[in-house]
C-alpha atoms as a PDB file:
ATOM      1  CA  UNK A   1       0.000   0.000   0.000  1.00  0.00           C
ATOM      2  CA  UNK A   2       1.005   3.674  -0.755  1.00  0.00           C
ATOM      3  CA  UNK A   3       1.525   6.251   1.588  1.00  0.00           C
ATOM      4  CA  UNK A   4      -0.825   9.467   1.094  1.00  0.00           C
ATOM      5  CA  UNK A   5       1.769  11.103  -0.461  1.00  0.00           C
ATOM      6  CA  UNK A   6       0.700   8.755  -3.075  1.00  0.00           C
ATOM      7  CA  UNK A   7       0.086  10.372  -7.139  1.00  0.00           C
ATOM      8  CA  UNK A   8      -2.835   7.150  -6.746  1.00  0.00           C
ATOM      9  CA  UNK A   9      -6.025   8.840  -8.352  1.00  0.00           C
ATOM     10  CA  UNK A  10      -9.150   8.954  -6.314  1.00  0.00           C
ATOM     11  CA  UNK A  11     -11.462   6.197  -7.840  1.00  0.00           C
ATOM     12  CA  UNK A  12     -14.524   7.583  -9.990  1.00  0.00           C
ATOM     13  CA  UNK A  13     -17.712   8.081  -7.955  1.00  0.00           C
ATOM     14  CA  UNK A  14     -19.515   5.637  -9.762  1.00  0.00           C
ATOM     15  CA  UNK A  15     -16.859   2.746  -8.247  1.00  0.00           C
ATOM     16  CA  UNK A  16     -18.094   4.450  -4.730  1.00  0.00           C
ATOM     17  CA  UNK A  17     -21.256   2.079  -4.866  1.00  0.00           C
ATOM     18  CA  UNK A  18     -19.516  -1.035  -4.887  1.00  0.00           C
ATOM     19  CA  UNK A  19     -18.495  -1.277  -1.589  1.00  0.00           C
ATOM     20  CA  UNK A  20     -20.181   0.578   1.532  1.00  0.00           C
ATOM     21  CA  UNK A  21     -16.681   1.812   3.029  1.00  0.00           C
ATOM     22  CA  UNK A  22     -15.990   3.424  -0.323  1.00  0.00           C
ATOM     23  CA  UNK A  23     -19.044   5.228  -0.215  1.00  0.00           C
ATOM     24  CA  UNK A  24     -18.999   6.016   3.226  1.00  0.00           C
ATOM     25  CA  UNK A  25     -14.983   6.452   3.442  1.00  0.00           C
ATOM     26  CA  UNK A  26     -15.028   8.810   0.273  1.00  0.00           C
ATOM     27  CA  UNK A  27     -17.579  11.046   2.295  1.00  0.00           C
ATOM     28  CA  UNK A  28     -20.434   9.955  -0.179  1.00  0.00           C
ATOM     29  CA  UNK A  29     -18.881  11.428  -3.239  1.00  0.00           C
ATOM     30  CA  UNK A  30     -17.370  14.881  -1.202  1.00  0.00           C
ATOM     31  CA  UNK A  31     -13.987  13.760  -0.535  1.00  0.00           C
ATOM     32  CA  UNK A  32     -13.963  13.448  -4.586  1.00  0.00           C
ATOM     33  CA  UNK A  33     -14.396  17.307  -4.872  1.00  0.00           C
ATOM     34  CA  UNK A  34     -11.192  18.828  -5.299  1.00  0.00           C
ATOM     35  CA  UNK A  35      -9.192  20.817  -4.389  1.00  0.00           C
ATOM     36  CA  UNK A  36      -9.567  20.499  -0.717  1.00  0.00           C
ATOM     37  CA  UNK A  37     -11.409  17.065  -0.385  1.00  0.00           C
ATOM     38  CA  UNK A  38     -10.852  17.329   3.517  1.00  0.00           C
ATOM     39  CA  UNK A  39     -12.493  20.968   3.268  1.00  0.00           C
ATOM     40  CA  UNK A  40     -15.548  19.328   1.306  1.00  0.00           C
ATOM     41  CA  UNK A  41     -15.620  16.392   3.472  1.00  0.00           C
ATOM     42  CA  UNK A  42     -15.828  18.186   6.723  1.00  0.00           C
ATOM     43  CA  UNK A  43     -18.485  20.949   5.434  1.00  0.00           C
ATOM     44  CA  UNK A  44     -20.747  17.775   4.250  1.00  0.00           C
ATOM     45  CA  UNK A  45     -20.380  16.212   7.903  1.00  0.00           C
ATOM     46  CA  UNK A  46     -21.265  19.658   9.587  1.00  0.00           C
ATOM     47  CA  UNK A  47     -24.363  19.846   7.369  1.00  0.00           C
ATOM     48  CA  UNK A  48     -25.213  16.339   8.049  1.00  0.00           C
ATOM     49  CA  UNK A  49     -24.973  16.779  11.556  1.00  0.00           C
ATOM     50  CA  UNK A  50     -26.443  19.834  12.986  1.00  0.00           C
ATOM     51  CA  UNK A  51     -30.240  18.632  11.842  1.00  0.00           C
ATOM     52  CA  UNK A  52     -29.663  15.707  13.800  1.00  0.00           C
ATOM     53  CA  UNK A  53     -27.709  17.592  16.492  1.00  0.00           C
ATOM     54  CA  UNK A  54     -30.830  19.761  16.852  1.00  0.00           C
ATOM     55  CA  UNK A  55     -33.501  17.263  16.856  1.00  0.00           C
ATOM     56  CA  UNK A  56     -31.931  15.465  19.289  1.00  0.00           C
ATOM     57  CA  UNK A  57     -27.975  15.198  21.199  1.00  0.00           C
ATOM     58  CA  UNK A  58     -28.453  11.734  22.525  1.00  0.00           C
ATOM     59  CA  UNK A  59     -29.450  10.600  18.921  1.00  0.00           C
ATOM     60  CA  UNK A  60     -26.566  12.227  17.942  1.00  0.00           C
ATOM     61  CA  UNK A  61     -24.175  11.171  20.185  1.00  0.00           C
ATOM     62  CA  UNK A  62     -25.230   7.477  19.281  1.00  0.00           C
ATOM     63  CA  UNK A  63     -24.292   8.411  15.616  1.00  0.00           C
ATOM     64  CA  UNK A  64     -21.105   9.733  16.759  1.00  0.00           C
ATOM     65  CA  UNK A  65     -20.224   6.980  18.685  1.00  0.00           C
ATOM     66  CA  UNK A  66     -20.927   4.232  15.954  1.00  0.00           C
ATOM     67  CA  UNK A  67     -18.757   6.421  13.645  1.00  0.00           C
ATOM     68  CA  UNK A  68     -15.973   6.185  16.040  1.00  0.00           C
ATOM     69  CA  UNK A  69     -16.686   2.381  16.311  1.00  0.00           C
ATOM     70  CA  UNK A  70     -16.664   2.250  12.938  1.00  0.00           C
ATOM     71  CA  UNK A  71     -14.701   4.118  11.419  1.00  0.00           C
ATOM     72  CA  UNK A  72     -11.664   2.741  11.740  1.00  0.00           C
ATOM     73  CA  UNK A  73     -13.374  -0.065   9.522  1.00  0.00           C
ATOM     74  CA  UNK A  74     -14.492   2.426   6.649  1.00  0.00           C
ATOM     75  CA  UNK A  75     -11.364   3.963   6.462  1.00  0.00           C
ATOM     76  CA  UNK A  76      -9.524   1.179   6.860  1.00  0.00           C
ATOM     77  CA  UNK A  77     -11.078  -1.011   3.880  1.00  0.00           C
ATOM     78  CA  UNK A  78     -11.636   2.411   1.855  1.00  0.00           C
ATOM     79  CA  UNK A  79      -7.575   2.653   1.822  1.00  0.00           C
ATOM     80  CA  UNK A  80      -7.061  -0.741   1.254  1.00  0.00           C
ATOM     81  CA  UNK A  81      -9.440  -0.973  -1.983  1.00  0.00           C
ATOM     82  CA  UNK A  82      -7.609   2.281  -3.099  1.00  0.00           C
ATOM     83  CA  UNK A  83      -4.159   0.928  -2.371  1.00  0.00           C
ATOM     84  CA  UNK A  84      -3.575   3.909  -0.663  1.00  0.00           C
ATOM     85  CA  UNK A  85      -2.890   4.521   3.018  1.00  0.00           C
ATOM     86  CA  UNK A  86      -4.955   7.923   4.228  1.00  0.00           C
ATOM     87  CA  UNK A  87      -5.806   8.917   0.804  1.00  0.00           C
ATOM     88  CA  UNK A  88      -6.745  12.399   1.047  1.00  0.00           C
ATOM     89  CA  UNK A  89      -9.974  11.405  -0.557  1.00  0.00           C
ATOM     90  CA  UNK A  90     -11.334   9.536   2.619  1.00  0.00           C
ATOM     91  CA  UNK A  91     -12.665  11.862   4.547  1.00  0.00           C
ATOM     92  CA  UNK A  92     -15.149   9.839   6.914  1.00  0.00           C
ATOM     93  CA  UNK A  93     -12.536  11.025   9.354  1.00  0.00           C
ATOM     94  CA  UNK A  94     -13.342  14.155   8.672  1.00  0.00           C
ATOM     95  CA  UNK A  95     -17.063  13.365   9.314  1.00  0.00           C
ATOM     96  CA  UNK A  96     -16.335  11.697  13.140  1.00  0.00           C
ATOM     97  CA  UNK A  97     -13.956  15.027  14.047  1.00  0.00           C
ATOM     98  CA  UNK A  98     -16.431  17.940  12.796  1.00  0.00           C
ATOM     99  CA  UNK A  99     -19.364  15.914  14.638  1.00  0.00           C
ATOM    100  CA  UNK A 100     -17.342  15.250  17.964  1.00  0.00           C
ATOM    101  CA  UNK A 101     -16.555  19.418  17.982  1.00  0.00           C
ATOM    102  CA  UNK A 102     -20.452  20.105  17.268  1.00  0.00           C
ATOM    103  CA  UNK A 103     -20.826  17.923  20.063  1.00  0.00           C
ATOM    104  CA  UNK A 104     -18.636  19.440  22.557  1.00  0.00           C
ATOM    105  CA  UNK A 105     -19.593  23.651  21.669  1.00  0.00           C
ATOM    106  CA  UNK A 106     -20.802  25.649  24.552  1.00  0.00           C
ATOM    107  CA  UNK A 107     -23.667  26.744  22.499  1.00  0.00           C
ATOM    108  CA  UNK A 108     -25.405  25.693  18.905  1.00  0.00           C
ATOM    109  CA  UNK A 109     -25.421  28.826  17.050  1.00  0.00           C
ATOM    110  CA  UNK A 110     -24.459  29.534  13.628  1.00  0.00           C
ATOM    111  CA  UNK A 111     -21.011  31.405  14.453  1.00  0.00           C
ATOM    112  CA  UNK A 112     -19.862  28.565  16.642  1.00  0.00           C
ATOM    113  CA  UNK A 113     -20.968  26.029  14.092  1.00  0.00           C
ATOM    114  CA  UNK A 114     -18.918  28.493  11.838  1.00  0.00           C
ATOM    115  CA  UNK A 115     -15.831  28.473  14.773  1.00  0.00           C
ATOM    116  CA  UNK A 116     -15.937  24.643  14.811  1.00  0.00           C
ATOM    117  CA  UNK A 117     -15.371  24.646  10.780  1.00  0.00           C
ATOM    118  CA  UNK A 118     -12.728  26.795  10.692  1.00  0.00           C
ATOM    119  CA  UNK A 119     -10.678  25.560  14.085  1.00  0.00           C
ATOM    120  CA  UNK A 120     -11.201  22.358  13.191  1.00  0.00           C
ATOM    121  CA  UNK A 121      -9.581  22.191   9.802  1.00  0.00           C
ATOM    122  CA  UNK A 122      -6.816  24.467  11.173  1.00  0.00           C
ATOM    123  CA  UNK A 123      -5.622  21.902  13.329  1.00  0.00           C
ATOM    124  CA  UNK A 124      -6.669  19.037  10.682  1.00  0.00           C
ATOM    125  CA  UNK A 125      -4.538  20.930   8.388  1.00  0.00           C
ATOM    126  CA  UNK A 126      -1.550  21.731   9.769  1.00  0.00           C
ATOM    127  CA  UNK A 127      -1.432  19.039  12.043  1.00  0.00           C
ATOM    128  CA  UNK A 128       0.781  20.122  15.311  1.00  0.00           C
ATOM    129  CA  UNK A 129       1.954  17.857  18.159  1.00  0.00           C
ATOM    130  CA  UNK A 130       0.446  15.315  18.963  1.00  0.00           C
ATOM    131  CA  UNK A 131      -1.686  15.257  15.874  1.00  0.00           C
ATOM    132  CA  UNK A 132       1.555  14.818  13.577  1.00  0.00           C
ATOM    133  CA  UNK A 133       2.788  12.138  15.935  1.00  0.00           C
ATOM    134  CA  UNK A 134      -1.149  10.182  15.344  1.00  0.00           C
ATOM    135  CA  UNK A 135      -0.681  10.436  11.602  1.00  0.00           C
ATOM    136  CA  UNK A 136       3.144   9.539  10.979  1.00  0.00           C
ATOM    137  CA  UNK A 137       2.919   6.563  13.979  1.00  0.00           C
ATOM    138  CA  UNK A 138      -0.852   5.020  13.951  1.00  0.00           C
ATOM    139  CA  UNK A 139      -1.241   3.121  11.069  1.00  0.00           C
ATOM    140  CA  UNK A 140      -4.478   1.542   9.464  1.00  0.00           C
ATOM    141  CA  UNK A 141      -7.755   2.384  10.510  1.00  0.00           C
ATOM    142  CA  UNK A 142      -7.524   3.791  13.812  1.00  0.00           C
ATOM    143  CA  UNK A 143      -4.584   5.643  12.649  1.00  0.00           C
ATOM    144  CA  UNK A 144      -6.293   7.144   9.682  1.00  0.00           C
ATOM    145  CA  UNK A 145      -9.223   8.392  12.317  1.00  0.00           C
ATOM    146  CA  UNK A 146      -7.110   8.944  15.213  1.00  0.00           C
ATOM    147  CA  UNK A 147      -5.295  12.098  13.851  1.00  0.00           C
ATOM    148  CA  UNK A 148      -8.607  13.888  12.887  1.00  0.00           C
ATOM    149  CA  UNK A 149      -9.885  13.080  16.620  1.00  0.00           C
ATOM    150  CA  UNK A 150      -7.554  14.885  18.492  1.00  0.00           C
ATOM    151  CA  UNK A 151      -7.861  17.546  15.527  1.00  0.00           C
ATOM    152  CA  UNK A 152     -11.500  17.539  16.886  1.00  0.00           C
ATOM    153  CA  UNK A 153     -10.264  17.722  20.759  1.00  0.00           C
ATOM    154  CA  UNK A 154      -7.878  20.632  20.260  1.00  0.00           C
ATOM    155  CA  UNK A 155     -10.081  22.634  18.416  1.00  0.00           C
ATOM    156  CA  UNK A 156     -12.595  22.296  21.630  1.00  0.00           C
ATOM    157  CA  UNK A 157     -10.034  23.169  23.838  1.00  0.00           C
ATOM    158  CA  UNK A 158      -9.460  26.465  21.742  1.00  0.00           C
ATOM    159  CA  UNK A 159     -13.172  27.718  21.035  1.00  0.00           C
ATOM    160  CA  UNK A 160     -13.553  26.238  24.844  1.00  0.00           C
ATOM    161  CA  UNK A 161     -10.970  28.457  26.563  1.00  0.00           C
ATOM    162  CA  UNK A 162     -11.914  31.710  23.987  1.00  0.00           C
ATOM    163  CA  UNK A 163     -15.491  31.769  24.638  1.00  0.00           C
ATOM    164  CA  UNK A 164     -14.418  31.215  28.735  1.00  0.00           C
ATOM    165  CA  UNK A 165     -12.162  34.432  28.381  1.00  0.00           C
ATOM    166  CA  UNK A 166     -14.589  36.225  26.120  1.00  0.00           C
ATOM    167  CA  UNK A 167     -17.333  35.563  28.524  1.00  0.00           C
ATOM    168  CA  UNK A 168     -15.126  36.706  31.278  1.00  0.00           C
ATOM    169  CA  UNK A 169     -13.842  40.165  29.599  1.00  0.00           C
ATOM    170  CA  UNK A 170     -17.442  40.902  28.802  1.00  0.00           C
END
């Protein structure tokens, strides 16, 4: 298998419907969008998520959960039909770290549904320590999700500690 590095097209979306974790790894066609497949990827996951979000957070945990569970699966079998470890067309990592930040914001509004795009595909994108060390040292699966996870938990932390000191300077 390639690394992600990889010059290994993306496969065509109509080769997404013969197996689930293509279709599901490949975002359902949006990690085919380029450029920025990760960019595409997370937006579809945000506007997924918040209806369900809305209507109900314990349904929504549940669906977070189960795409933690797995996920490792989808993006695991996704990069092995590909022949491509983390190709940056998978993006059902993507999905799991945008919903866990929705999950975790102090309030649902539209600018911190906005703050969890942006902060997390800062930290999804440039990738600083520890979410470097997940992506060059987990491999398979877990490591292909485990990257975008903390991604997800460091961008709480920062909308987290700037709404605290927000809330405390006004």
């Amino acid at each position: 298998m390639h690394d992600k590095k990889s010059t290994i097209p993306a496969p065509p979306f109509k080769t997404l419907f013969r197996h689930p974790a293509l279709f599901l790894g490949f975002g359902m066609g949006s990690g085919l969008i380029k450029p920025g497949p990760g960019t595409w990827g997370t937006l579809l996951g945000l506007l997924l998520f918040i209806p369900l979000l809305m209507w109900s957070e314990l349904a929504a945990w549940g669906v977070f959960v189960l795409s933690v569970v797995f996920g490792s699966w989808i993006c695991g079998k996704a990069a092995e039909i590909v022949g491509v470890h983390d190709h940056g067309g998978i993006v059902w990592d993507e999905f799991a770290g945008i919903w866990l930040v929705l999950l975790c914001l102090p309030e649902q509004t539209p600018v911190m549904w906005l703050f969890a795009f942006v902060a997390f595909r800062l930290f999804d994108i440039f990738k600083p320590w520890p979410i470097n060390w997940a992506d060059a040292k987990v491999h398979g699966g877990t490591g292909i999700m485990l990257d975008d996870l903390i991604a997800g938990a460091m961008a709480i932390g920062i909308i987290w500690a700037i709404h605290i000191s927000l809330n405390l300077l006004f």
